[in-house]
C-alpha atoms as a PDB file:
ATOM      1  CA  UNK A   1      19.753   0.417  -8.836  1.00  0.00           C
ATOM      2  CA  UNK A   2      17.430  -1.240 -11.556  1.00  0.00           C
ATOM      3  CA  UNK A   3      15.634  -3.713 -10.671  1.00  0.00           C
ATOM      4  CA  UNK A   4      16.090  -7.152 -12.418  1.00  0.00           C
ATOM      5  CA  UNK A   5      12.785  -8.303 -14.350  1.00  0.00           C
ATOM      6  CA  UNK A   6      11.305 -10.983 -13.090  1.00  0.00           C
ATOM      7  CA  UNK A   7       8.264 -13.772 -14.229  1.00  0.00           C
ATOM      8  CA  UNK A   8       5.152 -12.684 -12.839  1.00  0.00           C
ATOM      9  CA  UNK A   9       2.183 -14.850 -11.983  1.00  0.00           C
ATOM     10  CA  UNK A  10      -1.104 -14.775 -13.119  1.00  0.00           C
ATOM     11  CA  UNK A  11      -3.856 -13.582 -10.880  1.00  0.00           C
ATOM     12  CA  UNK A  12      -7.186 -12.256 -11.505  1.00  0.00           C
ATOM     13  CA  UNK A  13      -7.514  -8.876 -11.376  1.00  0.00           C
ATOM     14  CA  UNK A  14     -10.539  -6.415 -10.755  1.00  0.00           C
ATOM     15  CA  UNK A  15     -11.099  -3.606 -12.457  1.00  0.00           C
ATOM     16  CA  UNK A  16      -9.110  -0.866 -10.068  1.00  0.00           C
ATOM     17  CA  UNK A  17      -6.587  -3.871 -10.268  1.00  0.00           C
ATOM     18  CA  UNK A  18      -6.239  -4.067 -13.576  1.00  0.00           C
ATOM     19  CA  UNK A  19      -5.801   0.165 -13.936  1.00  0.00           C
ATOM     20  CA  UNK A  20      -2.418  -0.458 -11.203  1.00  0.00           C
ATOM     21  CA  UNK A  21      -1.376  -3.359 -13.231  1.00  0.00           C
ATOM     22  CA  UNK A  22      -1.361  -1.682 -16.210  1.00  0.00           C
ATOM     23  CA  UNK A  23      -0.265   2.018 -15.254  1.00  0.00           C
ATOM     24  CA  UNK A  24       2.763  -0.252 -14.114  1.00  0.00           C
ATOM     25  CA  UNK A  25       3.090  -2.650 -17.429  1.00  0.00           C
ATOM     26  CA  UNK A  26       3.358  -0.145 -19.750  1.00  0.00           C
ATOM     27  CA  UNK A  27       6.087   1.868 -17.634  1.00  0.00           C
ATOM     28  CA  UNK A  28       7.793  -1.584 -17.228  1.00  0.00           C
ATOM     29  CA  UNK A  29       7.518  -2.070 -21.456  1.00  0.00           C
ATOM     30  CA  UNK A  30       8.426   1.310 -21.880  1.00  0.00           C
ATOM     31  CA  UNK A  31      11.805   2.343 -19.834  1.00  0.00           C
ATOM     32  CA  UNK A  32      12.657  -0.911 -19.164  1.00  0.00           C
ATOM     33  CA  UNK A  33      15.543  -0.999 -16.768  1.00  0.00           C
ATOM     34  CA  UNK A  34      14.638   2.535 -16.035  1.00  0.00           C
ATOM     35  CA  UNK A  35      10.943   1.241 -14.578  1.00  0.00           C
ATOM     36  CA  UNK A  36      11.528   2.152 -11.376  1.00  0.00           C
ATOM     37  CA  UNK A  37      12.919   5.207 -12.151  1.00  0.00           C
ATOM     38  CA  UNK A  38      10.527   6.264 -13.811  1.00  0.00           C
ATOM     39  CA  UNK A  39       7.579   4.958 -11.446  1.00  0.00           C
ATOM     40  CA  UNK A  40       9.343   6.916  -8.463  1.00  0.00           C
ATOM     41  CA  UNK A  41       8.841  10.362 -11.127  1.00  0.00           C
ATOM     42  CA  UNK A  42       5.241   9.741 -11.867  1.00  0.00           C
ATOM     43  CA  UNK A  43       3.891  10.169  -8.462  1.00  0.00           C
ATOM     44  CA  UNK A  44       4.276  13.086  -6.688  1.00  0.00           C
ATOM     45  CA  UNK A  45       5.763  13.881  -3.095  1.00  0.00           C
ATOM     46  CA  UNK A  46       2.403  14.404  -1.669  1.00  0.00           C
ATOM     47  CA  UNK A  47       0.894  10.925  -2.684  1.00  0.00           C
ATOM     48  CA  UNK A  48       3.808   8.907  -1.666  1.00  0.00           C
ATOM     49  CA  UNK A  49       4.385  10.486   1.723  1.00  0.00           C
ATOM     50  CA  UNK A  50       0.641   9.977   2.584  1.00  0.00           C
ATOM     51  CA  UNK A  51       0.653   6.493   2.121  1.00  0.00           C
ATOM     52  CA  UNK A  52       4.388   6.196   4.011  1.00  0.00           C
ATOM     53  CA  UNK A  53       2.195   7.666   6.688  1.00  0.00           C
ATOM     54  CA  UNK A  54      -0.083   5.203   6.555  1.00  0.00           C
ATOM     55  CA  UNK A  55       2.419   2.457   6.906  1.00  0.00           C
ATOM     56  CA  UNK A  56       3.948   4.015   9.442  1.00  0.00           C
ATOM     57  CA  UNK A  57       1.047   3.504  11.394  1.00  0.00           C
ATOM     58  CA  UNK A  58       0.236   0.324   9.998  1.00  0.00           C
ATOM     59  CA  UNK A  59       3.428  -1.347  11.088  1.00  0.00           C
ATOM     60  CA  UNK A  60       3.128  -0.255  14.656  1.00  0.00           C
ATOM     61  CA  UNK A  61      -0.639  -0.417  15.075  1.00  0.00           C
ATOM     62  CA  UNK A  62      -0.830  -3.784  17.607  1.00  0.00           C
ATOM     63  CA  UNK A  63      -4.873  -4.115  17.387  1.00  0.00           C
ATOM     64  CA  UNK A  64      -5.410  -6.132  14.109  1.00  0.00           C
ATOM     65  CA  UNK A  65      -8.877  -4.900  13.696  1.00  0.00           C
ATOM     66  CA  UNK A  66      -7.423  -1.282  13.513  1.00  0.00           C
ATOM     67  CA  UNK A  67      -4.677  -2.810  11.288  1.00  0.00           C
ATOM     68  CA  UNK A  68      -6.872  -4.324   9.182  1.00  0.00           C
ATOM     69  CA  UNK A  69      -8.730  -0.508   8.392  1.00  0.00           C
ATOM     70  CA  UNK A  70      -5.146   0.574   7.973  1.00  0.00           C
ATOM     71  CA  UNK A  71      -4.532  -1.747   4.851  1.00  0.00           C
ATOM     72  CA  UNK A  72      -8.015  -1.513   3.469  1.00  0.00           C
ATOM     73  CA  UNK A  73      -6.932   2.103   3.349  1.00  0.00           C
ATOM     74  CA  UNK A  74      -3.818   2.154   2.078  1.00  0.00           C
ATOM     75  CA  UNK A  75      -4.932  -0.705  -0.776  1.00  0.00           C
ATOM     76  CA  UNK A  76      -7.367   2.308  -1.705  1.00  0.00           C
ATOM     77  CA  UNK A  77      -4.689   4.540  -2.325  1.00  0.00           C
ATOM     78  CA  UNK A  78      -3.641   2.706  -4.817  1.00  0.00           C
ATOM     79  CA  UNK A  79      -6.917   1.308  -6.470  1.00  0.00           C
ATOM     80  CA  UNK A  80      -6.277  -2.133  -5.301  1.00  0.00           C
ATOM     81  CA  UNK A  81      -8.269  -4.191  -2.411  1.00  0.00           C
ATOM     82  CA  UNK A  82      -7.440  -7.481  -0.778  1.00  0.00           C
ATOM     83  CA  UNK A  83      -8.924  -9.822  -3.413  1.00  0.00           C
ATOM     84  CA  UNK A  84      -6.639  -8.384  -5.479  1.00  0.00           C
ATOM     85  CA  UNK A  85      -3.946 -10.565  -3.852  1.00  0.00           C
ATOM     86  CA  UNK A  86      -2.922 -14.536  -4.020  1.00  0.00           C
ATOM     87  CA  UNK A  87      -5.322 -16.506  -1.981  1.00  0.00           C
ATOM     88  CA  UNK A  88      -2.472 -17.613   0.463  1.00  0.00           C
ATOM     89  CA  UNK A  89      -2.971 -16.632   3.815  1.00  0.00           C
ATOM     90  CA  UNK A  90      -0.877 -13.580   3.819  1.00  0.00           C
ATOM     91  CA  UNK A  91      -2.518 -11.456   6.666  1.00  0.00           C
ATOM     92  CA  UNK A  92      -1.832 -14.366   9.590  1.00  0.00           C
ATOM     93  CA  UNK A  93       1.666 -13.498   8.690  1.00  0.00           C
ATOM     94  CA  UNK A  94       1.526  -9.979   8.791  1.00  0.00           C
ATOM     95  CA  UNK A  95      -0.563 -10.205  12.130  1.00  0.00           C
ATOM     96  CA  UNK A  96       2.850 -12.006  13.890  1.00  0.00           C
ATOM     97  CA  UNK A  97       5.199  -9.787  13.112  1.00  0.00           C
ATOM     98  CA  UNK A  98       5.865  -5.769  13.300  1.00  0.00           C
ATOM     99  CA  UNK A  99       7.683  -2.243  12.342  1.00  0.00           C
ATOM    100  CA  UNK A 100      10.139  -2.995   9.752  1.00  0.00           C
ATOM    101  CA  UNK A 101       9.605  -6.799   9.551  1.00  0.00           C
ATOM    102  CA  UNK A 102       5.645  -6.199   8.962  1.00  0.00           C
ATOM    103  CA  UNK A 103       6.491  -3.799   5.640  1.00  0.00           C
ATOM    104  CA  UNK A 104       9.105  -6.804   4.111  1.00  0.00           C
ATOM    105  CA  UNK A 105       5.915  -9.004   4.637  1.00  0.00           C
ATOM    106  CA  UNK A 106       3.711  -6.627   2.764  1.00  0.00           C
ATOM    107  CA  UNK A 107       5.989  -5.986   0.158  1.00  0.00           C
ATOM    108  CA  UNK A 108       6.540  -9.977  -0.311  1.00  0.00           C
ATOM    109  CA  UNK A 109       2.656 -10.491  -0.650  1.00  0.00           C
ATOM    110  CA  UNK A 110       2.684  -7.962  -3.518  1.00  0.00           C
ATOM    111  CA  UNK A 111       5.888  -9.540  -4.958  1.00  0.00           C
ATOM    112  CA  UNK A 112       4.481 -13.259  -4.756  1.00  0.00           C
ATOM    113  CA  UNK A 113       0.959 -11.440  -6.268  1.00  0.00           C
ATOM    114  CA  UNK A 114       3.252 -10.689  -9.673  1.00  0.00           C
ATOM    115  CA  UNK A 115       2.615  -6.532  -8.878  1.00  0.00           C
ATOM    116  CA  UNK A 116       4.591  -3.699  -8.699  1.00  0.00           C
ATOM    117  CA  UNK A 117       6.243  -2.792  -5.550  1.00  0.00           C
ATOM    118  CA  UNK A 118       4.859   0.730  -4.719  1.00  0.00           C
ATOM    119  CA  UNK A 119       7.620   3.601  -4.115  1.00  0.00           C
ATOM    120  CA  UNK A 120       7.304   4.417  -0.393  1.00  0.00           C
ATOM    121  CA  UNK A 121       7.046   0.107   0.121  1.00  0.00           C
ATOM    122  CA  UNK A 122      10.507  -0.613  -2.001  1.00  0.00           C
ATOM    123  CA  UNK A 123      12.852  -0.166   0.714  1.00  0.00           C
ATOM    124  CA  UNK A 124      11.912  -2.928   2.274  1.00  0.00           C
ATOM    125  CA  UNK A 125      11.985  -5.410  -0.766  1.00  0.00           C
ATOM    126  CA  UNK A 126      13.409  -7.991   0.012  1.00  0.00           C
ATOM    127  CA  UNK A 127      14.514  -9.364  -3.596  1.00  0.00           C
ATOM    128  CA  UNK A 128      16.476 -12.512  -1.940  1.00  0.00           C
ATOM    129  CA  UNK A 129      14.104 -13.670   0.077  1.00  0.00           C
ATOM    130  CA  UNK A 130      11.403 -13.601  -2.502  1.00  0.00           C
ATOM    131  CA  UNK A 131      13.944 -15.920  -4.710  1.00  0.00           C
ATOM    132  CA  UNK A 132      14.153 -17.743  -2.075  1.00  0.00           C
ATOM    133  CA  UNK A 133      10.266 -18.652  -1.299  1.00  0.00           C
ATOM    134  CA  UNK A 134       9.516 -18.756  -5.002  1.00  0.00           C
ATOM    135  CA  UNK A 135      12.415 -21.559  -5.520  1.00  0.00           C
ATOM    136  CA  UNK A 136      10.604 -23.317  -2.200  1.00  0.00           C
ATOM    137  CA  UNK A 137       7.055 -23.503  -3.774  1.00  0.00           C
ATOM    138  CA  UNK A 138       8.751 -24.781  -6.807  1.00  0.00           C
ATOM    139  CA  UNK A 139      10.040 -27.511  -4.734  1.00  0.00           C
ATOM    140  CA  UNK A 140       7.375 -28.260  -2.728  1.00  0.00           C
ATOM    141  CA  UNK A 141       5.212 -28.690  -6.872  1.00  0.00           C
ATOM    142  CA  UNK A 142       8.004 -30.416  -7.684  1.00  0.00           C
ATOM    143  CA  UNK A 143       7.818 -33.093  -4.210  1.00  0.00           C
ATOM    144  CA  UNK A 144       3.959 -32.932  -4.825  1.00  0.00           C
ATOM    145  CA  UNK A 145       3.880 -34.232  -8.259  1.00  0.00           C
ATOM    146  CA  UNK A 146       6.325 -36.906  -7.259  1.00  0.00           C
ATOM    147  CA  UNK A 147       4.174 -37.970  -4.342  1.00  0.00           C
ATOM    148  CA  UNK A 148       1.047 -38.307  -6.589  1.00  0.00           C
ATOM    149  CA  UNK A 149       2.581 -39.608  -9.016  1.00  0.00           C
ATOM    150  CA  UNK A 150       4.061 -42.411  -6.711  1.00  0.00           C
ATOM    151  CA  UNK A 151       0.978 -42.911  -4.539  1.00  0.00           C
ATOM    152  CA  UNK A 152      -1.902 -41.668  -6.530  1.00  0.00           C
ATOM    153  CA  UNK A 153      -5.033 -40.312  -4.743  1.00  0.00           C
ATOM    154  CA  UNK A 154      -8.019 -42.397  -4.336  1.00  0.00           C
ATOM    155  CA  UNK A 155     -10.451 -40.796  -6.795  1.00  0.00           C
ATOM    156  CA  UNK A 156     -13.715 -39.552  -5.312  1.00  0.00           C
ATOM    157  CA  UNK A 157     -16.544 -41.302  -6.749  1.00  0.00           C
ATOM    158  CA  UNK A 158     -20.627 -38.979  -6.395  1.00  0.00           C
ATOM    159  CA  UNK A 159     -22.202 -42.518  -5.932  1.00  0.00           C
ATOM    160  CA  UNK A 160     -21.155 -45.390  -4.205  1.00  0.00           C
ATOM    161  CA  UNK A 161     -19.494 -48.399  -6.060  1.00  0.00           C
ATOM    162  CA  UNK A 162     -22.461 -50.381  -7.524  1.00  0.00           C
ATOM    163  CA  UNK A 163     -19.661 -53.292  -8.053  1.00  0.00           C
ATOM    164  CA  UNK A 164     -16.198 -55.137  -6.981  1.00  0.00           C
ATOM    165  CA  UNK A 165     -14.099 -56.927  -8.459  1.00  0.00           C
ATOM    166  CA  UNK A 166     -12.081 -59.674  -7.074  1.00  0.00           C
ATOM    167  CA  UNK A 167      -9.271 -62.099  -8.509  1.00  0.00           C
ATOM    168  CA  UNK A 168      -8.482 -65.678  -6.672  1.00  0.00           C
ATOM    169  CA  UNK A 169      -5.470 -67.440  -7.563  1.00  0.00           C
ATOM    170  CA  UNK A 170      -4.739 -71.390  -6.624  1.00  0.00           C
ATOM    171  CA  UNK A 171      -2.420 -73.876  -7.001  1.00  0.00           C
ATOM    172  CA  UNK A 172      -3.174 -76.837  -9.610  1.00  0.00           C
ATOM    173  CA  UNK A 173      -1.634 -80.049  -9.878  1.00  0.00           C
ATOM    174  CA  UNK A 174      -0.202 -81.299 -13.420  1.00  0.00           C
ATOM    175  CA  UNK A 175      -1.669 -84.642 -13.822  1.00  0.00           C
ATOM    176  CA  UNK A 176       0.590 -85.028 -16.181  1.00  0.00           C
ATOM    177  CA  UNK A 177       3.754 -84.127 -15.306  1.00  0.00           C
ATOM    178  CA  UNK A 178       4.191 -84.954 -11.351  1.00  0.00           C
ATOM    179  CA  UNK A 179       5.998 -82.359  -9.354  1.00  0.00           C
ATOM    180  CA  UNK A 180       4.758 -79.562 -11.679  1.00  0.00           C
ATOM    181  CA  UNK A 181       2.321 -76.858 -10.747  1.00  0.00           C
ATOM    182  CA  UNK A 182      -0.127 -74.420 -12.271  1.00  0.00           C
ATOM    183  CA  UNK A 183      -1.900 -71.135 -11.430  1.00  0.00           C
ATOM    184  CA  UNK A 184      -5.258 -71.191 -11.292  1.00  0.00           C
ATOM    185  CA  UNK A 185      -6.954 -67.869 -11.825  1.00  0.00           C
ATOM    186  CA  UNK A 186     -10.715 -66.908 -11.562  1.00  0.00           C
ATOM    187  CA  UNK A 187     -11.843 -63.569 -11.449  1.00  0.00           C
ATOM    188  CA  UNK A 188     -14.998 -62.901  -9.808  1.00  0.00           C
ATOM    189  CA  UNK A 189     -17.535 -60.036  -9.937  1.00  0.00           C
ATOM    190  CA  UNK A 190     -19.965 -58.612  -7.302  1.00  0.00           C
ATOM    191  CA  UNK A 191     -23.123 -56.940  -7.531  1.00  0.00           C
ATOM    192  CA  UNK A 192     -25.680 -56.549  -4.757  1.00  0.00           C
ATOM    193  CA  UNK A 193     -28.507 -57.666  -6.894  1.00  0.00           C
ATOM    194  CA  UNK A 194     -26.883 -60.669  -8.944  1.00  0.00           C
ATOM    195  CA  UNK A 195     -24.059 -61.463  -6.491  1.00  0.00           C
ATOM    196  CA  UNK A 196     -20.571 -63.109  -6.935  1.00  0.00           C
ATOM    197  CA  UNK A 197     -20.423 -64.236 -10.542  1.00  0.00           C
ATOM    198  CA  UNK A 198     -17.548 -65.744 -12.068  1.00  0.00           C
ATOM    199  CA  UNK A 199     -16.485 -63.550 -15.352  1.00  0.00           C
ATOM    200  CA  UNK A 200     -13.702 -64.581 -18.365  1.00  0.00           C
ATOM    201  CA  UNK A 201     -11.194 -62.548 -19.701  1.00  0.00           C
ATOM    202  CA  UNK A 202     -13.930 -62.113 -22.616  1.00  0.00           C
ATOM    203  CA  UNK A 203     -16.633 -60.682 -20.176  1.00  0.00           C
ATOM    204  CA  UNK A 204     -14.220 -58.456 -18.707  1.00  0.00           C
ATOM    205  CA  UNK A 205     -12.884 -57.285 -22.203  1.00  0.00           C
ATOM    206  CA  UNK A 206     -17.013 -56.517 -23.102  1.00  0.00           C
ATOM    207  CA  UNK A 207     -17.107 -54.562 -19.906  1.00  0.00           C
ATOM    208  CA  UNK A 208     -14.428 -52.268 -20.592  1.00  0.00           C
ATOM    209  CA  UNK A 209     -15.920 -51.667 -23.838  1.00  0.00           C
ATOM    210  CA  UNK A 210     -19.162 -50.484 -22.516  1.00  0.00           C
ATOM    211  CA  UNK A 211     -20.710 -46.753 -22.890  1.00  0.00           C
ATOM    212  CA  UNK A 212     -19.659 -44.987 -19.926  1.00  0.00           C
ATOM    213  CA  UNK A 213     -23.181 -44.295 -18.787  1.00  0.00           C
ATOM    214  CA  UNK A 214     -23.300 -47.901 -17.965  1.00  0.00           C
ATOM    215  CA  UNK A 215     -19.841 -49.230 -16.847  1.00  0.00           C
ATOM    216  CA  UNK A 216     -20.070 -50.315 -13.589  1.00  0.00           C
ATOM    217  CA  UNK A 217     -18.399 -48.153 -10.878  1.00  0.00           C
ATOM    218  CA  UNK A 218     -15.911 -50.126  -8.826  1.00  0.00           C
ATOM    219  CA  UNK A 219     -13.595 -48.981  -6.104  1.00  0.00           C
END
């Protein structure tokens, strides 16, 4: 059954990378809903049973040092290597699980990479589930932006604040009209060398206005 095109991500590619990615694009532009299809006709037996072997083995091998040489191996096959892969950590995951359950991993990790699903690794695709973790990372963007957006970080600052500012508010009498209050505000500036210095609106206004080289880095 076709397979239904999906949005792939970007990820940067080496140069064997880049000859997989694009033997695969221009099938993909080419046949269309016949891609895979035609992908399973351009290899022959030979190729794709060797490296069915080698998953075999890889999916039951229970030393992850051996497993490890497995991959590496089988990602030569195909003119790929790890870095060719998100930066997620993919191979913890694949570490915890085996046999059939091991191969839907590895076939995720090149799904959530944006590549092609090789032949002898496409029956265990798991299309859903890959829907399913790619509408969970858009959530969790989604949650993130929301939380940063509704508690912003503290930015990080190379040297230390040379400057603080604080505001003092106090209650004032009306001479004038008993029973009536104002607000008193004075804002006050600190520097190590000068001290706490009483600024105006004004002064604060010229501050803002300054070159950046020499604004004064609060907290």
């Amino acid at each position: 059954m076709p397979r239904t095109a999906k949005k792939k991500k970007t990820v940067i590619s080496s140069a064997k990378a880049s000859k997989y990615d694009a033997h695969h694009k221009v099938i993909d532009n080419t046949y269309g809903d016949f891609a895979d299809l035609r992908h399973q006709l351009s290899e022959s037996k030979e190729d794709v049973a060797e490296r069915a072997a080698l998953l075999k083995l890889f999916s039951e091998c229970a030393d992850s040092q051996r497993s490890w040489l497995l991959l590496e191996d089988y990602f030569s096959k195909l003119t790929l290597s790890r870095k060719d892969f998100s930066a997620d950590d993919w191979w913890g995951g694949l570490t915890q699980s085996s046999g059939d359950t091991r191969l839907e991993e590895l076939a995720l990790v090149f799904m959530k990479s944006g590549r092609s699903v090789p032949n002898e690794l496409m029956p265990y695709a798991n299309f859903s589930r890959f829907a399913e973790v790619e509408q969970e990372e858009k959530d969790f963007q989604l949650f993130k932006g929301l939380e940063e957006w509704m508690f912003p970080p503290s930015l990080g600052h190379l040297d230390a604040p040379r400057a603080t500012v604080k505001v003092y508010g106090r209650v004032i009498k009306e001479k004038e009209l008993p029973g009536l209050n104002r607000l008193g505000v004075e804002i006050h500036v600190i520097r190590p060398r000068t001290g706490d210095r009483v600024k105006t609106l004004d002064d604060m206004a010229d501050l803002t206005m300054r070159a950046a080289h020499e604004q004064e880095l609060f907290p």
